[in-house]
N, C-alpha and C. Protein backbone atom coordinates (compact mmCIF):
# COMPACT_ATOMS: atom_id res chain seq x y z
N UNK A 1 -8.14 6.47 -7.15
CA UNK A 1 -9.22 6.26 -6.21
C UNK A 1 -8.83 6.71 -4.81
N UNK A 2 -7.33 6.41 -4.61
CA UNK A 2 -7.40 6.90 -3.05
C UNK A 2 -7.27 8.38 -2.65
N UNK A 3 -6.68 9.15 -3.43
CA UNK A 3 -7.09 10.29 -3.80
C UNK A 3 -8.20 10.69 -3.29
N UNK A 4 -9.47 10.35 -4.42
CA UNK A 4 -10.59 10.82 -4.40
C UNK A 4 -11.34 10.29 -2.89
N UNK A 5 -10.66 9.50 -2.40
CA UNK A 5 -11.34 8.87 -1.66
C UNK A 5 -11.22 9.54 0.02
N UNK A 6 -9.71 10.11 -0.08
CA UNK A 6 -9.21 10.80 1.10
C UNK A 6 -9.76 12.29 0.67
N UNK A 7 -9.94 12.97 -0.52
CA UNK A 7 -10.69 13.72 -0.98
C UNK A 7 -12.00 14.12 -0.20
N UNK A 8 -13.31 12.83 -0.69
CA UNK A 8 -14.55 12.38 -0.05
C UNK A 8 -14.49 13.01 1.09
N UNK A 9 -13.35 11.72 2.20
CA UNK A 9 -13.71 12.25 3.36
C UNK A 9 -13.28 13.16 3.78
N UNK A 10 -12.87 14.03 3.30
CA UNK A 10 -12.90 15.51 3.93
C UNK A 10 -13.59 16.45 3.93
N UNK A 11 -14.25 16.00 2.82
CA UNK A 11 -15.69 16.57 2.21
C UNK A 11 -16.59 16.51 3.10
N UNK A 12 -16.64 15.02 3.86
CA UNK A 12 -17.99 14.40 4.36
C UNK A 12 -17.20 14.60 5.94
N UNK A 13 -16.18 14.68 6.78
CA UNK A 13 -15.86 15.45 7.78
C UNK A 13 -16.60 17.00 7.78
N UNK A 14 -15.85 17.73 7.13
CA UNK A 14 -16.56 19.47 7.18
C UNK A 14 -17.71 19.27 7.17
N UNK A 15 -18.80 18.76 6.32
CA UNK A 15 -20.03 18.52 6.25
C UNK A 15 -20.57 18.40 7.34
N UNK A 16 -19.59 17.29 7.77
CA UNK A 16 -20.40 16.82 9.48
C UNK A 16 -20.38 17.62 10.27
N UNK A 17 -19.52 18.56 10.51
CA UNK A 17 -19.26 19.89 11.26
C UNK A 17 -19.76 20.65 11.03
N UNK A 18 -20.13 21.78 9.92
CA UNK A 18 -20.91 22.42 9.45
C UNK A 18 -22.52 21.71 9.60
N UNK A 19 -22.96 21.04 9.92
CA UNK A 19 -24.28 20.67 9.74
C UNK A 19 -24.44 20.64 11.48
N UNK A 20 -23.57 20.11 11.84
CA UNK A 20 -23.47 20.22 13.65
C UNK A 20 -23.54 21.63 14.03
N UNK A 21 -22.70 22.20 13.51
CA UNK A 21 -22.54 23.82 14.21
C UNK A 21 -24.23 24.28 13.84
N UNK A 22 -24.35 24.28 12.15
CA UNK A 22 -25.77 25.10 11.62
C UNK A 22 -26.80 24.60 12.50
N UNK A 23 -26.98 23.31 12.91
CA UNK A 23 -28.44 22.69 13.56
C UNK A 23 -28.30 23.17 14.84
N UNK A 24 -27.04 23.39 15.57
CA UNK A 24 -26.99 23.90 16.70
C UNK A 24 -27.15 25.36 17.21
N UNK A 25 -26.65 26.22 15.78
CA UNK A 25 -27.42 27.76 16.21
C UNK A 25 -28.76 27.26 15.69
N UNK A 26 -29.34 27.05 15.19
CA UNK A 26 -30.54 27.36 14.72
C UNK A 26 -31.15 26.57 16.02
N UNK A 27 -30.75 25.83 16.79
CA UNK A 27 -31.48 25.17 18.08
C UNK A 27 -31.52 26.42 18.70
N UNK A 28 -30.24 26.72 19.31
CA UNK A 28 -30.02 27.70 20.32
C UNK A 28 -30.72 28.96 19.88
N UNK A 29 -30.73 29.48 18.47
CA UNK A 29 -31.52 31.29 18.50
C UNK A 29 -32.72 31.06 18.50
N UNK A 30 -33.69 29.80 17.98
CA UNK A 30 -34.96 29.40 18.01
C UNK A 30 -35.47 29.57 19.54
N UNK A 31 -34.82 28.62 20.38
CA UNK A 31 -34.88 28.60 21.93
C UNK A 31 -34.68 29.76 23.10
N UNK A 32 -33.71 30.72 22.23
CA UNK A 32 -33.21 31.78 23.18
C UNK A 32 -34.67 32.70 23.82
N UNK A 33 -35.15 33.46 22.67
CA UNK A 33 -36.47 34.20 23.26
C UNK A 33 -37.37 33.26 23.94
N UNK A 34 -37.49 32.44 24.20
CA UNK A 34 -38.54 31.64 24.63
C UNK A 34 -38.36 32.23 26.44
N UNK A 35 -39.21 33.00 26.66
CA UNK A 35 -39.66 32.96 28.14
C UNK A 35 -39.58 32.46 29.50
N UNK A 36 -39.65 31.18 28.99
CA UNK A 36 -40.23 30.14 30.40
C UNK A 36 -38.61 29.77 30.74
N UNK A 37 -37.90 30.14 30.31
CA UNK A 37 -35.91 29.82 30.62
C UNK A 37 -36.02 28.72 30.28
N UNK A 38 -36.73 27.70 29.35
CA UNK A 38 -36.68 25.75 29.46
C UNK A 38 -35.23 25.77 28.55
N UNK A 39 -34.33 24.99 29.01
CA UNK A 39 -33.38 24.68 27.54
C UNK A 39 -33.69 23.41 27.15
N UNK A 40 -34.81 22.68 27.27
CA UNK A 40 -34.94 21.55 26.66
C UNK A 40 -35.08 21.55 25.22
N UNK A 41 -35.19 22.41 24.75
CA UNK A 41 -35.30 22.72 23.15
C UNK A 41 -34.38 22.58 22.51
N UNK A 42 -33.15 23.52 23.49
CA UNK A 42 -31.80 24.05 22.65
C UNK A 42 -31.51 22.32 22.77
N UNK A 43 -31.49 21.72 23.73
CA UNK A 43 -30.71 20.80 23.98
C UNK A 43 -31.28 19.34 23.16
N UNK A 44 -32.39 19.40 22.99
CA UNK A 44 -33.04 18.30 21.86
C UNK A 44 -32.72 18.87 20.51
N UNK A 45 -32.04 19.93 20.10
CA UNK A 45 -31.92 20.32 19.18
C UNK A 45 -29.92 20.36 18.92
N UNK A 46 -29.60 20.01 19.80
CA UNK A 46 -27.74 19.83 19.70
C UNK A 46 -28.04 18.39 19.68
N UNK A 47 -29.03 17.62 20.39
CA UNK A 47 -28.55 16.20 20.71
C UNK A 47 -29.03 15.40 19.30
N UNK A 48 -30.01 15.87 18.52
CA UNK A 48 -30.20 15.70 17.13
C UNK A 48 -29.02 15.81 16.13
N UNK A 49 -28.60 17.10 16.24
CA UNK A 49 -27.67 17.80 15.01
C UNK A 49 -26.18 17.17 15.71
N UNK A 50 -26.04 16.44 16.61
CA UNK A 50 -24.71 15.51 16.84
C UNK A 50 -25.43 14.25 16.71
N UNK A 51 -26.35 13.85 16.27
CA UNK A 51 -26.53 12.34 15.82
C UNK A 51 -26.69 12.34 14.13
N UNK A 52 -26.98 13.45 13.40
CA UNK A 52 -26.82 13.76 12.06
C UNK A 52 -25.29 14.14 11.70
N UNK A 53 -24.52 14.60 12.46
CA UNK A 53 -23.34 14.60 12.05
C UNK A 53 -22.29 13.60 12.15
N UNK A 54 -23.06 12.76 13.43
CA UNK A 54 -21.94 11.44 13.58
C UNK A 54 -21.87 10.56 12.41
N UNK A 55 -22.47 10.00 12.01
CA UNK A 55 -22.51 9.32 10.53
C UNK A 55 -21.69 9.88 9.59
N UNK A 56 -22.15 11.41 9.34
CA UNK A 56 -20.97 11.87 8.07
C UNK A 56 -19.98 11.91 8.60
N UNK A 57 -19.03 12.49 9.88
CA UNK A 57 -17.79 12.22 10.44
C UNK A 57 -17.58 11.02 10.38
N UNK A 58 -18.16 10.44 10.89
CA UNK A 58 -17.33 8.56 10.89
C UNK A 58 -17.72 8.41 9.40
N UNK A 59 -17.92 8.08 8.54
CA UNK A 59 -18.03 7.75 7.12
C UNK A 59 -16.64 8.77 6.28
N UNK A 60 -16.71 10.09 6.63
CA UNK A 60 -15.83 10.41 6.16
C UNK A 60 -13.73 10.19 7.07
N UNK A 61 -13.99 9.84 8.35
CA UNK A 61 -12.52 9.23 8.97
C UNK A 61 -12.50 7.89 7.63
N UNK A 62 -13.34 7.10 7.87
CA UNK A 62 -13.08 5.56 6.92
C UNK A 62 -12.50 6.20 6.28
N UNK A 63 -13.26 7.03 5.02
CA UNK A 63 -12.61 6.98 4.04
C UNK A 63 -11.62 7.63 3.85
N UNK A 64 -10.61 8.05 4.52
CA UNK A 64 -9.89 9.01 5.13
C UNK A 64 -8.54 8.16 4.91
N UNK A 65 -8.71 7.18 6.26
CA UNK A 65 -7.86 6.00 6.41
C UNK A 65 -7.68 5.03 5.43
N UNK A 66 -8.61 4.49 5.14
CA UNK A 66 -8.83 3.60 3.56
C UNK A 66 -7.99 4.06 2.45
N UNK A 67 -8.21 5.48 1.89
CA UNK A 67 -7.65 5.92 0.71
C UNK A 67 -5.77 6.26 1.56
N UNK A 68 -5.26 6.18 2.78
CA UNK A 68 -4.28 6.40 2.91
C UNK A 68 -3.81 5.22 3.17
N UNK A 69 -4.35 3.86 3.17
CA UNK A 69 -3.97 2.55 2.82
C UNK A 69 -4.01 2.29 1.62
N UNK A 70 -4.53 2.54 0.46
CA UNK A 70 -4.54 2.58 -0.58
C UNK A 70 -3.79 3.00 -0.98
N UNK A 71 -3.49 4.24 -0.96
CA UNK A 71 -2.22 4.55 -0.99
C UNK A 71 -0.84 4.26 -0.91
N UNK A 72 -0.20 3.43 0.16
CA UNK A 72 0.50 2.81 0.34
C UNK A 72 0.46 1.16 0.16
N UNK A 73 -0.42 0.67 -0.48
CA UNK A 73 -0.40 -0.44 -1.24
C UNK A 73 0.09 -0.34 -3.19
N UNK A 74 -0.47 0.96 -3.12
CA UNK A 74 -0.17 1.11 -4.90
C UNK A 74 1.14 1.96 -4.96
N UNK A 75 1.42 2.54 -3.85
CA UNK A 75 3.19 2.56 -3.69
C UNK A 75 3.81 1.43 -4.07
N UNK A 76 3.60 0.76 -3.33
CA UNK A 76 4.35 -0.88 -3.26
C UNK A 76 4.10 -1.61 -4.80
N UNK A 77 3.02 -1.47 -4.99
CA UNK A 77 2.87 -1.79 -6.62
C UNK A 77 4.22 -0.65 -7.82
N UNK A 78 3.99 -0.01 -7.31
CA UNK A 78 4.94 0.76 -8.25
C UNK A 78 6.14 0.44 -8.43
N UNK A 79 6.51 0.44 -7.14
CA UNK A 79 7.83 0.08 -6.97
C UNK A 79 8.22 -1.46 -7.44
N UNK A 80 7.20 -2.23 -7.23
CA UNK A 80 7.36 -3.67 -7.61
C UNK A 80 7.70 -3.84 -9.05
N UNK A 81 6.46 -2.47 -10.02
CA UNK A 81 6.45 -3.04 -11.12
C UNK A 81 7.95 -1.76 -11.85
N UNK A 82 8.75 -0.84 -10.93
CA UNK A 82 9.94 -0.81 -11.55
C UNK A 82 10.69 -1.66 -11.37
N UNK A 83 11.31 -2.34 -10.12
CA UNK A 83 12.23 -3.56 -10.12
C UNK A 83 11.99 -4.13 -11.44
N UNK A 84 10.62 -4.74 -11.80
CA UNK A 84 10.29 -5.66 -13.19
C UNK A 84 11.04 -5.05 -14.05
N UNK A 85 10.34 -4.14 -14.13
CA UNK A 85 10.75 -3.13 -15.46
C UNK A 85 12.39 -2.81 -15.70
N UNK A 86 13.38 -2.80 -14.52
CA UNK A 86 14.63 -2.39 -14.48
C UNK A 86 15.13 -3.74 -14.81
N UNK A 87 14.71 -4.83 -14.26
CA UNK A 87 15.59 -6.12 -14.64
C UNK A 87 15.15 -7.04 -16.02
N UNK A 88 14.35 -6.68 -16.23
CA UNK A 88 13.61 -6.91 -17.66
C UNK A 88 14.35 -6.37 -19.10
N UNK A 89 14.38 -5.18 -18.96
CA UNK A 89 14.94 -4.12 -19.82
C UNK A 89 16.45 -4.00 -19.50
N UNK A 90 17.15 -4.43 -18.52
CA UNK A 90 18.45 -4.69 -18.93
C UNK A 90 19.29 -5.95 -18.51
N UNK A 91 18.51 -7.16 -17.86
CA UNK A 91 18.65 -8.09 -18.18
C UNK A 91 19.56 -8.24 -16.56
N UNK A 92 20.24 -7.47 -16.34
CA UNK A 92 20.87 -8.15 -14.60
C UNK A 92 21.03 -6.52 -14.18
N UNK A 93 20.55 -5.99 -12.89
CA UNK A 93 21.16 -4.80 -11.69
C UNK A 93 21.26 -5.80 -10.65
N UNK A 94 22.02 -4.29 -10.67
CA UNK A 94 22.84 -4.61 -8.81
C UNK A 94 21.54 -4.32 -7.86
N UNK A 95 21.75 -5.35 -6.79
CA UNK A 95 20.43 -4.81 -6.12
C UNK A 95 20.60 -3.42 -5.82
N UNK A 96 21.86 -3.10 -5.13
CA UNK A 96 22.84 -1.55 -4.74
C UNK A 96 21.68 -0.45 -5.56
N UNK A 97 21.81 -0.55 -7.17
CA UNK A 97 21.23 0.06 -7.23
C UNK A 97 19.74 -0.06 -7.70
N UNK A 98 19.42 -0.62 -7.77
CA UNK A 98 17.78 -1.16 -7.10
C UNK A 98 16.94 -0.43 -6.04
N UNK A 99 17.87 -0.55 -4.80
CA UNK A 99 18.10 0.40 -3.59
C UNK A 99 18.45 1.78 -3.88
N UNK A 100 19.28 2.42 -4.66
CA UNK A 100 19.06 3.61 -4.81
C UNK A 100 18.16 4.13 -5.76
N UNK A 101 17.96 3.69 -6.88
CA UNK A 101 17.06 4.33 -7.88
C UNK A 101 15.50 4.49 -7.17
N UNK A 102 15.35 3.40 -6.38
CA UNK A 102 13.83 3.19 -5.79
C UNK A 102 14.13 3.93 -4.34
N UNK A 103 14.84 4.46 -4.20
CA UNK A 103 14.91 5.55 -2.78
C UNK A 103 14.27 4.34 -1.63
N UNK A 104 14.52 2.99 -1.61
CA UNK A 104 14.30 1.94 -0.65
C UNK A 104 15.47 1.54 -0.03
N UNK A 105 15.06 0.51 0.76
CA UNK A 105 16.36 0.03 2.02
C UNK A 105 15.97 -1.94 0.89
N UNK A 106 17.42 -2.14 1.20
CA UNK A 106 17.62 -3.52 0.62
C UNK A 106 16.27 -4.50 1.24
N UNK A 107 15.97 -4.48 2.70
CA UNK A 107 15.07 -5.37 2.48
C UNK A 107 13.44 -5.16 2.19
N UNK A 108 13.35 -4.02 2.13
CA UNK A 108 12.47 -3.78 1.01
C UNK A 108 12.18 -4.51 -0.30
N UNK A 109 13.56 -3.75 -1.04
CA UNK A 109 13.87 -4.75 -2.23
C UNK A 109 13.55 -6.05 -2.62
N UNK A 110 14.31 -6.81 -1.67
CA UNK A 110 14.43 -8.26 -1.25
C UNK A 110 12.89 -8.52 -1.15
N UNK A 111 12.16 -8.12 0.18
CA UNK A 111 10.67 -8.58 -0.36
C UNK A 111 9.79 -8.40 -1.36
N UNK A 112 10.34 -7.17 -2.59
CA UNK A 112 9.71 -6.83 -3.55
C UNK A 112 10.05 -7.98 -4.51
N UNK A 113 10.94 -8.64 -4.26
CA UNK A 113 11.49 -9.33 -5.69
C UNK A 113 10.78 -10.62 -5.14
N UNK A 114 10.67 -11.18 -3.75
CA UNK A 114 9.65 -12.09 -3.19
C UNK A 114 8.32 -12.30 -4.08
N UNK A 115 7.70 -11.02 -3.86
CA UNK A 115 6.54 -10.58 -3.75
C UNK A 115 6.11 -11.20 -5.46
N UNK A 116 6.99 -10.46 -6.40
CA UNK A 116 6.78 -10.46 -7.73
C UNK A 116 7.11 -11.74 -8.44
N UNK A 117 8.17 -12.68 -7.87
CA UNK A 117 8.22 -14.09 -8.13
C UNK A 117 7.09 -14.48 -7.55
N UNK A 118 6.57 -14.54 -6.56
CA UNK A 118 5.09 -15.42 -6.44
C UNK A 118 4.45 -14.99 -6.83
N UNK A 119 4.01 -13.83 -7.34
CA UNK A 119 3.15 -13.10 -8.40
C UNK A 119 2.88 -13.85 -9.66
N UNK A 120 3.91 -14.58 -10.43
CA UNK A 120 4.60 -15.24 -11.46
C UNK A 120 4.87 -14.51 -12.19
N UNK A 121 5.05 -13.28 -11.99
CA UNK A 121 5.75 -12.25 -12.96
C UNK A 121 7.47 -12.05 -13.71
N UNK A 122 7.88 -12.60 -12.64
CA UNK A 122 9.48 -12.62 -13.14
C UNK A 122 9.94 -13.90 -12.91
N UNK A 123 10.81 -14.93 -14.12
CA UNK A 123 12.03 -15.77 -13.95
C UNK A 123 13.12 -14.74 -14.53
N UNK A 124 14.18 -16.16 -13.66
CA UNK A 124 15.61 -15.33 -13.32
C UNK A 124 15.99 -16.20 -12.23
N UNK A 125 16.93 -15.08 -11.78
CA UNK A 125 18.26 -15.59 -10.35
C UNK A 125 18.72 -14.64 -10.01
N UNK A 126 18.53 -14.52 -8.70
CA UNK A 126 19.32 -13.43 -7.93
C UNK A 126 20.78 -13.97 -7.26
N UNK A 127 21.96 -13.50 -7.40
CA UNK A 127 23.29 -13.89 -6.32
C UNK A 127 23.43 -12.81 -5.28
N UNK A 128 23.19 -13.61 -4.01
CA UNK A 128 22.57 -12.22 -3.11
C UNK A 128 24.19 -12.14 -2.70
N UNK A 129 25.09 -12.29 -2.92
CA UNK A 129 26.56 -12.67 -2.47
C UNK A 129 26.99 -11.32 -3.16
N UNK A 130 27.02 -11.60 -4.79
CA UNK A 130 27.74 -10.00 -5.54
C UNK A 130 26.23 -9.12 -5.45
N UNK A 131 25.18 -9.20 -5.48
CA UNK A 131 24.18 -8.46 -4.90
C UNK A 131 23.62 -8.11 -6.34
N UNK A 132 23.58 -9.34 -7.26
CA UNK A 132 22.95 -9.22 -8.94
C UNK A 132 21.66 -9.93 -9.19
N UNK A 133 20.43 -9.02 -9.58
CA UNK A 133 19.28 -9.50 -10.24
C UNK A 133 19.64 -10.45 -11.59
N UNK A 134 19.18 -11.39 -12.41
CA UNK A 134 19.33 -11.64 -13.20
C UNK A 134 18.16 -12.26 -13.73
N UNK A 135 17.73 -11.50 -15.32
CA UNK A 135 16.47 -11.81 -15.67
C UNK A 135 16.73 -13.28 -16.59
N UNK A 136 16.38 -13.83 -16.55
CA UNK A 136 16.16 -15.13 -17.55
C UNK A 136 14.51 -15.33 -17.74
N UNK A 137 14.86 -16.42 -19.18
CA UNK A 137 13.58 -17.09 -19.93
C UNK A 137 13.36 -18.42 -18.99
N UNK A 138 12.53 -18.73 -18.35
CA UNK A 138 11.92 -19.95 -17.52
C UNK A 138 12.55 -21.21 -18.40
N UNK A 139 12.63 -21.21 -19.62
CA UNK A 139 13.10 -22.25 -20.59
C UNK A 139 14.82 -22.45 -20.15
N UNK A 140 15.55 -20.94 -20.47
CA UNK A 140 16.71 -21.50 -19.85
C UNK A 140 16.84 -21.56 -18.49
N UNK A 141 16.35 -21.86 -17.48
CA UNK A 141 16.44 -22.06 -16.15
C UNK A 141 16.03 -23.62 -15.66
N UNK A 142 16.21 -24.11 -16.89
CA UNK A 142 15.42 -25.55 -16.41
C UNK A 142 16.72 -26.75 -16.50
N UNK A 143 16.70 -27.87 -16.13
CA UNK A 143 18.16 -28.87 -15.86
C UNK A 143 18.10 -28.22 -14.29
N UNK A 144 19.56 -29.33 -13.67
CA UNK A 144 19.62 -29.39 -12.20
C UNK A 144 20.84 -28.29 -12.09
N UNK A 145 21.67 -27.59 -13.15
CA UNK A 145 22.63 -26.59 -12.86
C UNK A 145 22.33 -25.65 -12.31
N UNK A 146 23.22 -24.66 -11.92
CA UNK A 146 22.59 -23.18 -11.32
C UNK A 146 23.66 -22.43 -12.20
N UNK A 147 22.62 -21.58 -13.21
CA UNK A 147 23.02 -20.30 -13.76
C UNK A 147 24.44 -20.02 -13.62
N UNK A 148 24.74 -19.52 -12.40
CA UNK A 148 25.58 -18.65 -11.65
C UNK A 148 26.92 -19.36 -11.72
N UNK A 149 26.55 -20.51 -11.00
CA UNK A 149 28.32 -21.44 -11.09
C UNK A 149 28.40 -22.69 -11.32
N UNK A 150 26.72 -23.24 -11.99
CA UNK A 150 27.16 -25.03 -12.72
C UNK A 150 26.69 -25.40 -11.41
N UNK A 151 26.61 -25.38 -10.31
CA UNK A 151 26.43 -26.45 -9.03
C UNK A 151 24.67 -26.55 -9.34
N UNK A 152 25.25 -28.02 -8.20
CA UNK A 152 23.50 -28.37 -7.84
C UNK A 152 22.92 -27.61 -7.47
N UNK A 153 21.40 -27.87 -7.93
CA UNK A 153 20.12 -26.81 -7.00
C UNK A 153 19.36 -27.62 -6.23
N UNK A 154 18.95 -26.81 -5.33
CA UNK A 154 18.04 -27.60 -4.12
C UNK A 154 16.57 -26.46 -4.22
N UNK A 155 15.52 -27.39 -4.38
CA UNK A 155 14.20 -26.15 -3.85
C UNK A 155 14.09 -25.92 -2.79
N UNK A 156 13.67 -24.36 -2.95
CA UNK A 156 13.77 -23.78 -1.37
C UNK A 156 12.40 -23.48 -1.22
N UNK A 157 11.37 -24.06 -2.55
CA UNK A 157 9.60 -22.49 -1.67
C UNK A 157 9.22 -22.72 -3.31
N UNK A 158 8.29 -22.46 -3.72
CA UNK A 158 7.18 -22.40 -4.44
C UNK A 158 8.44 -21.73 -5.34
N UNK A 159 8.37 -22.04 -6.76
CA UNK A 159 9.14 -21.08 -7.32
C UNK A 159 10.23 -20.60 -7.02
N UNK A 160 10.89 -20.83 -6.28
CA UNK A 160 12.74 -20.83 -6.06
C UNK A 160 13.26 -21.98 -5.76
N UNK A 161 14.57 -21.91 -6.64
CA UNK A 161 15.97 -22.96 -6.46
C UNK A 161 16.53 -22.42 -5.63
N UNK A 162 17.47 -22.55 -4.53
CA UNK A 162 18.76 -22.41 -3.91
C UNK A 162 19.53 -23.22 -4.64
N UNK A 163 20.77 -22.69 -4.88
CA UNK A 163 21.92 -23.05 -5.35
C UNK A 163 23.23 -23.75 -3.93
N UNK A 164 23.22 -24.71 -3.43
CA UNK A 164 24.18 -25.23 -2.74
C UNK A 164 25.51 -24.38 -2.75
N UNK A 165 26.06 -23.91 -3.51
CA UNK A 165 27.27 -24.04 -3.60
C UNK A 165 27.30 -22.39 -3.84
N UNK A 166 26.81 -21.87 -4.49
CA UNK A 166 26.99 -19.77 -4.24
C UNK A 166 26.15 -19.18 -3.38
N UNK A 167 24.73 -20.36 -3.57
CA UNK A 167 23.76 -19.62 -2.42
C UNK A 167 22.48 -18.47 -3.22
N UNK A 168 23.01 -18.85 -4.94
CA UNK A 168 22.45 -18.08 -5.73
C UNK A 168 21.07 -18.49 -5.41
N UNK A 169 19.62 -17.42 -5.59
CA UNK A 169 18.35 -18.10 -5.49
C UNK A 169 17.76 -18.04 -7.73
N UNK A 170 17.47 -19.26 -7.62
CA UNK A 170 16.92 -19.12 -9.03
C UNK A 170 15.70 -19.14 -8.73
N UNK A 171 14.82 -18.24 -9.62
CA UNK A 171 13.15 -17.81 -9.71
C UNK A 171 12.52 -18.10 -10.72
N UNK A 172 11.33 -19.26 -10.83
CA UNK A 172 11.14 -20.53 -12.14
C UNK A 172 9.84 -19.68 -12.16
C-alpha cells in the first residue's frame, strides 16, 4: 500500500501541475487577441486553474508523506518479525548478532525485543550482560528462579522479570 500510495501521489501532484499550466494557456491564448488590453480574463482564468490544482497537489503531498510513514512502520515490522523468527528457530542469539544480521544499532534491537514482548509474541529471557536472547515455553518460565542463574526474580513491567542477581530480564 505505501508504495501505491507514494505512487498516487505523484500521479495526483503532476496532475495538479499539468491541469494548472493547461487552464492557464488556454486562459492566456483565449485572452491574448482580445482588443480592449483587459487581462481580467487571463487572470480569472489562472486564479481558477490554481484553485483546481490546489486540491490535487495537496491530496497528492498527503499521500506522499503517509505512504513514506508507512513505510517506515512496516520496516520496523519486519525487522521485529526477524528477531522472532531468529530466536524462535534457534532457540538463543547473541544480540551482537541480531545487530548485525538486521544492519541495526543495539538499541534498536533492544526496543524491538520491547516492542514484541508486549505484543505477546515472544517468552524467553534476555542476559543483557553476555548479550543472549533466549527463547523459552511460558510454561518453563514459571516458579520464582531465573533461568539464567537460579536467583530470585523481581517484576519489572507488564510481562518482564528482572533477575536480582545477573540482571537477566525474563519475558512471560
Amino acid at each position: 500500500m505505501s508504495k501505491s500510495g507514494r505512487l498516487i501521489g505523484i500521479i495526483l501532484i503532476l496532475a495538479g501541475i499539468l491541469v494548472c499550466l493547461g487552464c492557464s494557456a488556454v486562459s492566456f491564448f483565449s485572452t491574448r487577441n482580445v482588443e480592449t488590453g483587459a487581462t481580467s480574463g487571463m487572470v480569472l482564468g489562472l486564479v481558477i486553474s490554481i484553485f483546481i490544482a490546489i486540491p490535487l497537489v495537496g491530496v497528492g503531498i498527503y499521500l506522499m508523506i503517509r505512504g513514506r510513514a508507512e513505510e517506515e512502520e512496516l520496516a520496523d515490522v519486519s525487522r521485529q518479525r526477524e528477531i522472532l523468527d531468529m530466536v524462535t528457530t534457534r532457540g538463543q542469539v547473541k544480540i551482537s548478532d541480531l545487530v548485525f544480521e538486521l544492519d541495526s544499532t543495539s538499541d534498536e534491537v533492544r526496543d524491538d525485543i520491547y516492542k514484541i514482548v508486549g505484543l505477546g509474541l515472544f517468552t524467553g529471557y534476555v542476559n543483557w550482560d553476555e548479550g543472549v536472547l533466549y527463547s523459552r515455553e511460558a510454561s518453563q518460565l514459571t516458579g520464582n528462579k531465573c533461568p539464567n542463574c537460579g536467583g530470585e526474580q523481581a517484576f519489572a513491567g507488564k510481562g518482564v522479570i528482572t533477575c536480582q542477581y545477573c540482571g537477566a530480564d525474563i519475558f512471560l
